[in-house]
C-alpha atoms as a PDB file:
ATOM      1  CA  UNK A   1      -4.562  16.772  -9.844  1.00  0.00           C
ATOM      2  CA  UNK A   2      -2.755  14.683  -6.886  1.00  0.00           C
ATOM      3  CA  UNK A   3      -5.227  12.540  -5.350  1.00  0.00           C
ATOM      4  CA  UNK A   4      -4.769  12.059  -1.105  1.00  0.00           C
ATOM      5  CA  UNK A   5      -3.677   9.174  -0.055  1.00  0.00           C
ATOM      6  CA  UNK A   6      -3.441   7.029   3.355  1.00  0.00           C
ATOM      7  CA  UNK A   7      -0.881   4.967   2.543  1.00  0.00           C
ATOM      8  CA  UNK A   8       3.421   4.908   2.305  1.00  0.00           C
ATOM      9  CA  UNK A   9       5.862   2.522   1.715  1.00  0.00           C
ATOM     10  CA  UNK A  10       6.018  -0.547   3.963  1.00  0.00           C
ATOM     11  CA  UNK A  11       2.637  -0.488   5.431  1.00  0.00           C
ATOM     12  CA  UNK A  12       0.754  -3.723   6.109  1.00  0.00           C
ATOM     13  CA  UNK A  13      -2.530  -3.134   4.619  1.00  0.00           C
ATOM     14  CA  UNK A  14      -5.544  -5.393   4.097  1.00  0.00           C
ATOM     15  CA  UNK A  15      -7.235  -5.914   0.490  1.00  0.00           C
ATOM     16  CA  UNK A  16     -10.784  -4.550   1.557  1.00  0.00           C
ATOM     17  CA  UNK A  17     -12.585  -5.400  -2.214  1.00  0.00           C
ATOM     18  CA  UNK A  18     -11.815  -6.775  -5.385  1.00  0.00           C
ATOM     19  CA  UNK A  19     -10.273 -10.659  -6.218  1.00  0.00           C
ATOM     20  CA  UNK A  20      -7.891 -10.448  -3.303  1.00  0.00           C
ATOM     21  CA  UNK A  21     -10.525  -9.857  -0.674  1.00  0.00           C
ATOM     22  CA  UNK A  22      -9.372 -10.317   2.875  1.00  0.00           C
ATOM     23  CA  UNK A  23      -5.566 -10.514   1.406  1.00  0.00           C
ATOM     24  CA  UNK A  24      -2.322  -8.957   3.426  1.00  0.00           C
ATOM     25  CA  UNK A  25       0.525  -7.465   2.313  1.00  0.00           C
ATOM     26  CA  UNK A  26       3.136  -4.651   2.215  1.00  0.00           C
ATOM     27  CA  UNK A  27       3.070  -1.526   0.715  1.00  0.00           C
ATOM     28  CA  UNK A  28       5.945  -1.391  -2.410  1.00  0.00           C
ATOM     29  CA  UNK A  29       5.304   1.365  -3.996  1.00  0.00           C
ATOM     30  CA  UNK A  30       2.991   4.300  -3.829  1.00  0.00           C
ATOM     31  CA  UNK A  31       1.689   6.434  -6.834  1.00  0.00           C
ATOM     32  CA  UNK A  32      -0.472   9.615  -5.283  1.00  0.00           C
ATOM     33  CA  UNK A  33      -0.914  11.134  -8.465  1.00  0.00           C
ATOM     34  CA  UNK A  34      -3.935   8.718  -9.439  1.00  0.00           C
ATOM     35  CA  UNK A  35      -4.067   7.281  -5.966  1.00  0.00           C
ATOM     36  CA  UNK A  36      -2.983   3.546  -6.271  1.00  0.00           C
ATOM     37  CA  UNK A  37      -0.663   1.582  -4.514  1.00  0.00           C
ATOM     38  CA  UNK A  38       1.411  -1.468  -5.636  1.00  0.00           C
ATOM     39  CA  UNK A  39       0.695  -4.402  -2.992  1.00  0.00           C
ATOM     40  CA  UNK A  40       3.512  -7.314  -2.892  1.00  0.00           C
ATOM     41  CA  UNK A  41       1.728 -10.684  -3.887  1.00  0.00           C
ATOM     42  CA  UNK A  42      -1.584  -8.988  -4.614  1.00  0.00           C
ATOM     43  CA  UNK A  43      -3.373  -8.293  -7.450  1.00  0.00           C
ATOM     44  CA  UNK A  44      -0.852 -10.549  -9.547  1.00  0.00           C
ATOM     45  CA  UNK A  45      -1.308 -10.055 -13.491  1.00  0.00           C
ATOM     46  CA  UNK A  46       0.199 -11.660 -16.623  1.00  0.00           C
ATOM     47  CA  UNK A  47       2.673  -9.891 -19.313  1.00  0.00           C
ATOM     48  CA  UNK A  48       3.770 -11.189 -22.335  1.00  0.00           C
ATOM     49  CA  UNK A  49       7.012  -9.842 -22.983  1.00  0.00           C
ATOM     50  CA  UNK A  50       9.159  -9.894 -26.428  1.00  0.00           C
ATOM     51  CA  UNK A  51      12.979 -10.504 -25.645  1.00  0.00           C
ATOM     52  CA  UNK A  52      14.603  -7.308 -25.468  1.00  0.00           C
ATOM     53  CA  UNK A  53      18.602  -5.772 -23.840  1.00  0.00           C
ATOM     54  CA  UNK A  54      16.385  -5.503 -20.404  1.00  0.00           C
ATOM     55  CA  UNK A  55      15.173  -9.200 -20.454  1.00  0.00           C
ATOM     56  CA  UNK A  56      16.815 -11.770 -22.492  1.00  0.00           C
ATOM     57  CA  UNK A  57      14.750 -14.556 -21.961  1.00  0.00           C
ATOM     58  CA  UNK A  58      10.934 -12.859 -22.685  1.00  0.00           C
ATOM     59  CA  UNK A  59       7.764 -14.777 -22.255  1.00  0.00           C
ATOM     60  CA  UNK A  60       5.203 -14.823 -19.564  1.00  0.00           C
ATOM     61  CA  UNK A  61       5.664 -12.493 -16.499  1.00  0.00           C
ATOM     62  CA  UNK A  62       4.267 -12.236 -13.788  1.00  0.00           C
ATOM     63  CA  UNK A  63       4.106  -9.088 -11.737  1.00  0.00           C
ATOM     64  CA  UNK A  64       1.918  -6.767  -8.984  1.00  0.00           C
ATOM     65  CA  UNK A  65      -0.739  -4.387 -10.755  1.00  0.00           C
ATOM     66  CA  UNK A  66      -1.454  -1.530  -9.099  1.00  0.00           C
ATOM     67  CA  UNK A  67      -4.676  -1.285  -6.685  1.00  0.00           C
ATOM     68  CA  UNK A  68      -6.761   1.953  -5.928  1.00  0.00           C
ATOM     69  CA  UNK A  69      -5.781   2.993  -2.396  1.00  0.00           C
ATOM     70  CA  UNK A  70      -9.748   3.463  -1.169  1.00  0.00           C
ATOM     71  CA  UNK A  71      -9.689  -0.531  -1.632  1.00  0.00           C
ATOM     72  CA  UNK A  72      -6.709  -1.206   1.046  1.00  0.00           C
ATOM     73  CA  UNK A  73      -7.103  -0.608   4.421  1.00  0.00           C
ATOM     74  CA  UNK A  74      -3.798  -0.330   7.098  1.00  0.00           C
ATOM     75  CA  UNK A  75      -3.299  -2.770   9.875  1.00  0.00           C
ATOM     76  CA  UNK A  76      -2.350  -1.081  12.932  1.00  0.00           C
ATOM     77  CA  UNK A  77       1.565  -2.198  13.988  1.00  0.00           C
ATOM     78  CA  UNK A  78       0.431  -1.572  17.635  1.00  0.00           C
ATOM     79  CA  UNK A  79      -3.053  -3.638  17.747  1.00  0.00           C
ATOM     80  CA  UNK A  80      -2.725  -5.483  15.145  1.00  0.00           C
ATOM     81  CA  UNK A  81      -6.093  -4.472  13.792  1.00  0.00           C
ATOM     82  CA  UNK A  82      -7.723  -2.661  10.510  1.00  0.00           C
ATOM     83  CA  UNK A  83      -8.247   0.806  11.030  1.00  0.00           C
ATOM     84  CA  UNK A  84      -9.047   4.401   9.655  1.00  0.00           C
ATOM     85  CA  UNK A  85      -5.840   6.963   9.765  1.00  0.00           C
ATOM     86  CA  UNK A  86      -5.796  10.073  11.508  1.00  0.00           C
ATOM     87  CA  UNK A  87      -3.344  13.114  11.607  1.00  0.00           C
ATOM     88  CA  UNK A  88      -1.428  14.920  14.657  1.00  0.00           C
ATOM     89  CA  UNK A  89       0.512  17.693  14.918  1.00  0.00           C
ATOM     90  CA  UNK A  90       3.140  16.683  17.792  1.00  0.00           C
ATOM     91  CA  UNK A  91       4.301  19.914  19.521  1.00  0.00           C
ATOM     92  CA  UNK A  92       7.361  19.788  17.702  1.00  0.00           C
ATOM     93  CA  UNK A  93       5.494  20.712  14.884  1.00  0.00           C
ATOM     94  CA  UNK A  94       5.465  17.239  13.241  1.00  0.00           C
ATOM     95  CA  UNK A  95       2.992  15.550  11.327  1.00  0.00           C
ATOM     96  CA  UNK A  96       2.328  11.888  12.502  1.00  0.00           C
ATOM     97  CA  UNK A  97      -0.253   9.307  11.189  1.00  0.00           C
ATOM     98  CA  UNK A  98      -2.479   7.570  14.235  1.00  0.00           C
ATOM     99  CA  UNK A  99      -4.665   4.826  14.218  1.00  0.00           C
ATOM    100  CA  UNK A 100      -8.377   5.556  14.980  1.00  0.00           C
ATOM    101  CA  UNK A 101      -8.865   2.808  17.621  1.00  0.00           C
ATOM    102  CA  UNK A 102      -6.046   2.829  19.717  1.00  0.00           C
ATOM    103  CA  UNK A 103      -4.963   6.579  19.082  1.00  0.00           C
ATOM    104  CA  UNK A 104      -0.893   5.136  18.845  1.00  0.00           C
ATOM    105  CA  UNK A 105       1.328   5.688  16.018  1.00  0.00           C
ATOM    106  CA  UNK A 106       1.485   3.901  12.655  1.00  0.00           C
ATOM    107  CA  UNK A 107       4.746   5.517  11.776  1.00  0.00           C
ATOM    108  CA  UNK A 108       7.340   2.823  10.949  1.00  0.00           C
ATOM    109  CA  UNK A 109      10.898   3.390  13.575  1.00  0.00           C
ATOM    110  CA  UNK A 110      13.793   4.634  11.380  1.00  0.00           C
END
């Protein structure tokens, strides 16, 4: 079952519960089959690692863990605020995501 989710790459989106309460960061990577996200600089966790072809040196790494999306909330590009995400069908027929307090667009410019 694919969970929904709010979130895509390169969103700013604020840590709403856990360790790294009140934390900011951008989006990396998105999985929507169990609905977690991968925050850069949040949630850091420790690996020990055995030498292997991939990593010569092994040891202690460091890396993102993966955070359930309901816990991360998106800061609005526009104001600059936390806020819900809504859905609208432009008349072109597109889907676009909208912030619920200023009604603008949270869709990054490509």
């Amino acid at each position: 079952m694919r969970a929904k989710t709010h979130l895509k790459i390169n969103d700013q989106v604020e840590v709403l519960a856990g360790k790294d309460k009140g934390r900011v960061g951008k989006v990396i990577k998105v999985n929507a089959n169990d609905g977690t996200a991968i925050v850069e600089k949040i949630n850091m966790i420790k690996r020990h690692t055995k030498p292997s072809q991939m990593n010569q040196q092994g040891g202690i790494i460091e890396k993102e863990a993966p955070i359930h999306a309901s816990n991360l909330m998106l800061i609005c590009p526009k104001c600059s605020k936390t806020a819900r995400v809504g859905k609208k069908i432009l008349d072109d027929g597109s889907k676009i995501r909208t912030c619920k307090k200023c009604s603008e667009s949270v869709e990054a410019k490509s």
